[in-house]
C-alpha atoms as a PDB file:
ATOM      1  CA  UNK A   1     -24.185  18.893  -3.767  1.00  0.00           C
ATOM      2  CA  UNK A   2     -24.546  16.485  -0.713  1.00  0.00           C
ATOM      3  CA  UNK A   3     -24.953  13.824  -2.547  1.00  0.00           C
ATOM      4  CA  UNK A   4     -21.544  14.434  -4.293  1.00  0.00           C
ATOM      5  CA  UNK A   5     -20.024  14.931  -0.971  1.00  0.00           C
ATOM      6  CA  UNK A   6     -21.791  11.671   0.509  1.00  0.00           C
ATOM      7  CA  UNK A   7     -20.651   9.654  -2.903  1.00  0.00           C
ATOM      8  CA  UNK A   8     -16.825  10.759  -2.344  1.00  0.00           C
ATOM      9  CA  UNK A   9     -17.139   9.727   1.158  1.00  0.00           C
ATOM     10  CA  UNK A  10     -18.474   6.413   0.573  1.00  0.00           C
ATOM     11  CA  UNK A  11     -15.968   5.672  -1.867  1.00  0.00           C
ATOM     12  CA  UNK A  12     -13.202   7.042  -0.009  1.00  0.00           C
ATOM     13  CA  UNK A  13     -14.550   4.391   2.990  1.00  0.00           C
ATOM     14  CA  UNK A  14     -14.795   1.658   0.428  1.00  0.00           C
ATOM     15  CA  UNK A  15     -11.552   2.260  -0.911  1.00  0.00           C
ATOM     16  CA  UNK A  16      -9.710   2.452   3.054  1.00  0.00           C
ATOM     17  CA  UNK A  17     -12.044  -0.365   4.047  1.00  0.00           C
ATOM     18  CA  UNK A  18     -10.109  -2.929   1.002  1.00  0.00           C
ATOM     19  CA  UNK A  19      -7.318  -1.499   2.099  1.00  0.00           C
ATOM     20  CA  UNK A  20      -7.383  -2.725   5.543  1.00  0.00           C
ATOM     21  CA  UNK A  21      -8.943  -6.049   4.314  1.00  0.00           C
ATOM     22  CA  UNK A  22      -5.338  -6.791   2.152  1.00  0.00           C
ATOM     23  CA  UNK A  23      -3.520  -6.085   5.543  1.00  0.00           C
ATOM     24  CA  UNK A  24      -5.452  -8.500   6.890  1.00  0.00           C
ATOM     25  CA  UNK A  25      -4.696 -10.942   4.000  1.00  0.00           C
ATOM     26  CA  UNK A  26      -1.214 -10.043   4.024  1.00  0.00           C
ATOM     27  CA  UNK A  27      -0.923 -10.598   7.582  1.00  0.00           C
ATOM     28  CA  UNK A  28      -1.861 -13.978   7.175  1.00  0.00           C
ATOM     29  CA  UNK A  29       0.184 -14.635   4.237  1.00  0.00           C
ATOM     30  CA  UNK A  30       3.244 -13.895   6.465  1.00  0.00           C
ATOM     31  CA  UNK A  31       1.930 -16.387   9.267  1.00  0.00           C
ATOM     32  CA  UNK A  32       1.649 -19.080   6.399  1.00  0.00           C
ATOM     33  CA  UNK A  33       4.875 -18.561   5.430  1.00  0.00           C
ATOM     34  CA  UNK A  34       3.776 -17.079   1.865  1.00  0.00           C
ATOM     35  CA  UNK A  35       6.343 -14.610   1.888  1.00  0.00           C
ATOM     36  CA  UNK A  36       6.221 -13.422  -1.362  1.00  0.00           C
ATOM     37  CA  UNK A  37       2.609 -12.564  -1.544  1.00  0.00           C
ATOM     38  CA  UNK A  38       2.632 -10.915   1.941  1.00  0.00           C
ATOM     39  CA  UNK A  39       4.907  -8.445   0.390  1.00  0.00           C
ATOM     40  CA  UNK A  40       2.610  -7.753  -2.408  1.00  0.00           C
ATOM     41  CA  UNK A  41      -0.268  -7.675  -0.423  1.00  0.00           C
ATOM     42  CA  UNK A  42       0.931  -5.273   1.960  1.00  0.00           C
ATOM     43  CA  UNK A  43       2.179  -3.646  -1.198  1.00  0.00           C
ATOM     44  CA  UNK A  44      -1.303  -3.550  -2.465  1.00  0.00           C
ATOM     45  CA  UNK A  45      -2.734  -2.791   1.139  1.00  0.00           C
ATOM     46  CA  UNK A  46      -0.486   0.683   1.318  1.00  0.00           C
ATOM     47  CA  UNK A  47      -1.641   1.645  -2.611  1.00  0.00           C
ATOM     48  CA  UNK A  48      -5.832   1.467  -1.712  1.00  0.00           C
ATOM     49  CA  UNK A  49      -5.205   3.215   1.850  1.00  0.00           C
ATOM     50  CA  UNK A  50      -3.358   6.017  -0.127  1.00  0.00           C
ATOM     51  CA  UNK A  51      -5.865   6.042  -2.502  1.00  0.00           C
ATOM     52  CA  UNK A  52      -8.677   6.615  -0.079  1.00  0.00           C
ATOM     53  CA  UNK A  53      -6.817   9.454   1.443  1.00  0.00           C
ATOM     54  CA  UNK A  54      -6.495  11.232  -2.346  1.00  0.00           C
ATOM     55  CA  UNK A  55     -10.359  10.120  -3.199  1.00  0.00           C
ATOM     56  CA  UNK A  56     -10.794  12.178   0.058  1.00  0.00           C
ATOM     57  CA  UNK A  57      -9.345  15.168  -1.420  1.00  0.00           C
ATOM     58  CA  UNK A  58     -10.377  14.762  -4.934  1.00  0.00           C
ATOM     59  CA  UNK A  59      -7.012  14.003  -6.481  1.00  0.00           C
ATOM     60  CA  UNK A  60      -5.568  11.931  -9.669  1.00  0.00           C
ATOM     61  CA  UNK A  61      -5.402   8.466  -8.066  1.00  0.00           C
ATOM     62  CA  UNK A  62      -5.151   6.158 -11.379  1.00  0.00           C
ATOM     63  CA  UNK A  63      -1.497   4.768 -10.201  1.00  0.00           C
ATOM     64  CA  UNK A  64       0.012   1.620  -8.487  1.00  0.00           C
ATOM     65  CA  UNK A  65       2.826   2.790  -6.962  1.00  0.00           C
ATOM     66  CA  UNK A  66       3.248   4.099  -3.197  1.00  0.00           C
ATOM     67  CA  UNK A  67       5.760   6.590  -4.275  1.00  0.00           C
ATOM     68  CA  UNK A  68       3.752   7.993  -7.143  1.00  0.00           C
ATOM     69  CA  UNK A  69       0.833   8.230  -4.858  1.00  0.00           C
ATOM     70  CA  UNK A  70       2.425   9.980  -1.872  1.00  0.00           C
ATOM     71  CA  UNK A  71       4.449  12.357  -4.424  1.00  0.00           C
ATOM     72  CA  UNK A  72       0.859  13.340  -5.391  1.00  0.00           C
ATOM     73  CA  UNK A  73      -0.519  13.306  -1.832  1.00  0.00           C
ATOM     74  CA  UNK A  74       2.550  15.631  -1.471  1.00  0.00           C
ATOM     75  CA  UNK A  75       0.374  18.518  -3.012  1.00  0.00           C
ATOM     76  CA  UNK A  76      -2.231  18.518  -0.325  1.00  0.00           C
ATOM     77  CA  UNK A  77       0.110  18.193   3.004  1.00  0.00           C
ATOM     78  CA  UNK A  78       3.392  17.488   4.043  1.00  0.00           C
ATOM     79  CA  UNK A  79       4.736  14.039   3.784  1.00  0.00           C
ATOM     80  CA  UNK A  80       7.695  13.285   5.626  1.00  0.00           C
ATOM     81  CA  UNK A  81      11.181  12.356   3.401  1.00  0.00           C
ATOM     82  CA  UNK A  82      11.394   8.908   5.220  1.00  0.00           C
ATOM     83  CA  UNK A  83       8.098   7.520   3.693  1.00  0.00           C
ATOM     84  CA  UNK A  84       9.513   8.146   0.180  1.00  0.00           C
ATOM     85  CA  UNK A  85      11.713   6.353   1.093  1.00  0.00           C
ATOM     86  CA  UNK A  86      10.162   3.394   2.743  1.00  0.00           C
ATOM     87  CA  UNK A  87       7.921   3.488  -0.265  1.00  0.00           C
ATOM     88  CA  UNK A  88      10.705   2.719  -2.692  1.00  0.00           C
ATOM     89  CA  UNK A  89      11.485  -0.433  -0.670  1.00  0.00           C
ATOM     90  CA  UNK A  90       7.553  -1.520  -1.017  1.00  0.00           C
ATOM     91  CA  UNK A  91       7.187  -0.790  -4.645  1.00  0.00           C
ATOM     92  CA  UNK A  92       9.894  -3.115  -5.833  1.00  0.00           C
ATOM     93  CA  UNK A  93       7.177  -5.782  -4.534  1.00  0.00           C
ATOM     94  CA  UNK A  94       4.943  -5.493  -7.094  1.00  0.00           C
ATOM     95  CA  UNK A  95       6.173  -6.973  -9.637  1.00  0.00           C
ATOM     96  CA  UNK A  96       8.930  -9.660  -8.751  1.00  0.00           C
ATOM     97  CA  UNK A  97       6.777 -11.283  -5.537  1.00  0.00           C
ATOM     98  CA  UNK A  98       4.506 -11.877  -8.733  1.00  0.00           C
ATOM     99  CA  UNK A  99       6.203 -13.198 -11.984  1.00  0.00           C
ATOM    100  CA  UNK A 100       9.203 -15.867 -12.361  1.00  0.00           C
ATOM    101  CA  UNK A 101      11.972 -14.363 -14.493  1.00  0.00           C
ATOM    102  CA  UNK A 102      11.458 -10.402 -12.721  1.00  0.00           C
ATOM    103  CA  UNK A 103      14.091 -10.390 -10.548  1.00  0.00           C
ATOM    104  CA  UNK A 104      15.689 -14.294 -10.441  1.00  0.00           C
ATOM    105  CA  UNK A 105      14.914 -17.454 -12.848  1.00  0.00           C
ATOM    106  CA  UNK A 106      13.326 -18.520  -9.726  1.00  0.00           C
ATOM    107  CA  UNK A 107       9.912 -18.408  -8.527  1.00  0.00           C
ATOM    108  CA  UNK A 108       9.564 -15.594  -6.099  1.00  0.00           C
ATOM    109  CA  UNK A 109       8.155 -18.151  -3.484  1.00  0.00           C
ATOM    110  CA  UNK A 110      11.739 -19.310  -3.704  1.00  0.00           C
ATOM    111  CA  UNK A 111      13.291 -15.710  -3.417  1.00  0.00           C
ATOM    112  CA  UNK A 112      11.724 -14.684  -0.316  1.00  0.00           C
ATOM    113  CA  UNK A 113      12.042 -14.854   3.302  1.00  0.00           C
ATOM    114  CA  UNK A 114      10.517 -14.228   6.476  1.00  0.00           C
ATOM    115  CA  UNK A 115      12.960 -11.355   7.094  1.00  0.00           C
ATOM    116  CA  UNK A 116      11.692  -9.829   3.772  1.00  0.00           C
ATOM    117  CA  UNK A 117       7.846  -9.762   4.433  1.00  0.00           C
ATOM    118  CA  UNK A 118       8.228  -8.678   8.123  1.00  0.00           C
ATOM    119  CA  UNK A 119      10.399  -5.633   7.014  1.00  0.00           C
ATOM    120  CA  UNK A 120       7.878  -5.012   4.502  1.00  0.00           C
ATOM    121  CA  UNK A 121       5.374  -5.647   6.939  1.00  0.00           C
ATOM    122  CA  UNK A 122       6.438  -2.842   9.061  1.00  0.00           C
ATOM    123  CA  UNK A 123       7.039  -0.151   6.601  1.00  0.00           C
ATOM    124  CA  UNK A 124       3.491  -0.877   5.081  1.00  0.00           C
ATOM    125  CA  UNK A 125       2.445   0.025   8.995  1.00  0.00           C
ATOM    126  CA  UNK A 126       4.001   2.712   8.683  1.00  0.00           C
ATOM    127  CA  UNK A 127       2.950   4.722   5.690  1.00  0.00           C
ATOM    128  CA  UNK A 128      -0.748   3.235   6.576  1.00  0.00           C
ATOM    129  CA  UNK A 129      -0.313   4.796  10.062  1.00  0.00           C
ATOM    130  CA  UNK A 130       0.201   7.689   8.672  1.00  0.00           C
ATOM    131  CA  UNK A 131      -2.485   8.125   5.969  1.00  0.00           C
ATOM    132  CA  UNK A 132      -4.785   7.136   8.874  1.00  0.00           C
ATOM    133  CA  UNK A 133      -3.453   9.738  11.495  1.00  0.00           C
ATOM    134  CA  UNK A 134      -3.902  12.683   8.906  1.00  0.00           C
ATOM    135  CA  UNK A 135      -7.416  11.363   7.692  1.00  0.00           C
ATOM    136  CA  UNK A 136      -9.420   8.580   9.229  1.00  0.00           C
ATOM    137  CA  UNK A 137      -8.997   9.069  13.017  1.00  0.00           C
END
């Protein structure tokens, strides 16, 4: 049995650690001016910490989107109304900071701005600050 329990940890940890990692990637996409994948990565930063958090607790954790995973972090505590709704905001980065043609005939490099990956940016922060407040402090 502790092995099970010392597995889940590790990839809980493994899963938080990556998570951190694409903040840190993200973070430097925004300093290079590469809006567009900052606000995927920071996208794909808030998905993994989530994930660790539910790997932690042993639930489903098989989707990509923030909202989808907080609905189903839902079950275990209380997540606060504002975070779905930050989380709506991050989502719609994960597809059109990626692909020509998903939201303009543009190039998303083309599409984005500063003010877009820094407002990203900080609601990332905050649904991360969150997950780690309730399990990894």
């Amino acid at each position: 049995m502790k092995e099970k329990k010392d597995l889940k940890k590790f990839i809980s940890e493994s899963w938080y650690k990556q998570g951190l990692r694409d903040l840190e990637v993200a973070d430097l996409c925004l300093k290079n001016k590469y809006y567009e994948w900052a606000c995927f990565c920071y996208q794909e930063a808030t998905v993994k910490v989530i994930k660790a958090a539910l790997k932690k607790l042993d639930l489903d954790s098989f989707r990509h989107s923030v909202f989808n995973l907080l609905e189903t972090l839902s079950q275990k505590i209380n997540v606060p109304n504002e975070l779905f709704e930050m989380s709506t905001e991050i989502d719609k980065h994960y597809i059109i900071s990626r692909y020509p043609g998903a939201n303009m005939l543009k190039p998303p490099y083309e599409n984005y701005k500063l003010e877009d990956a820094k407002k990203i940016q900080k609601l990332s922060q905050s649904i991360i600050q969150f997950v780690n407040k309730n399990f990894f402090e």
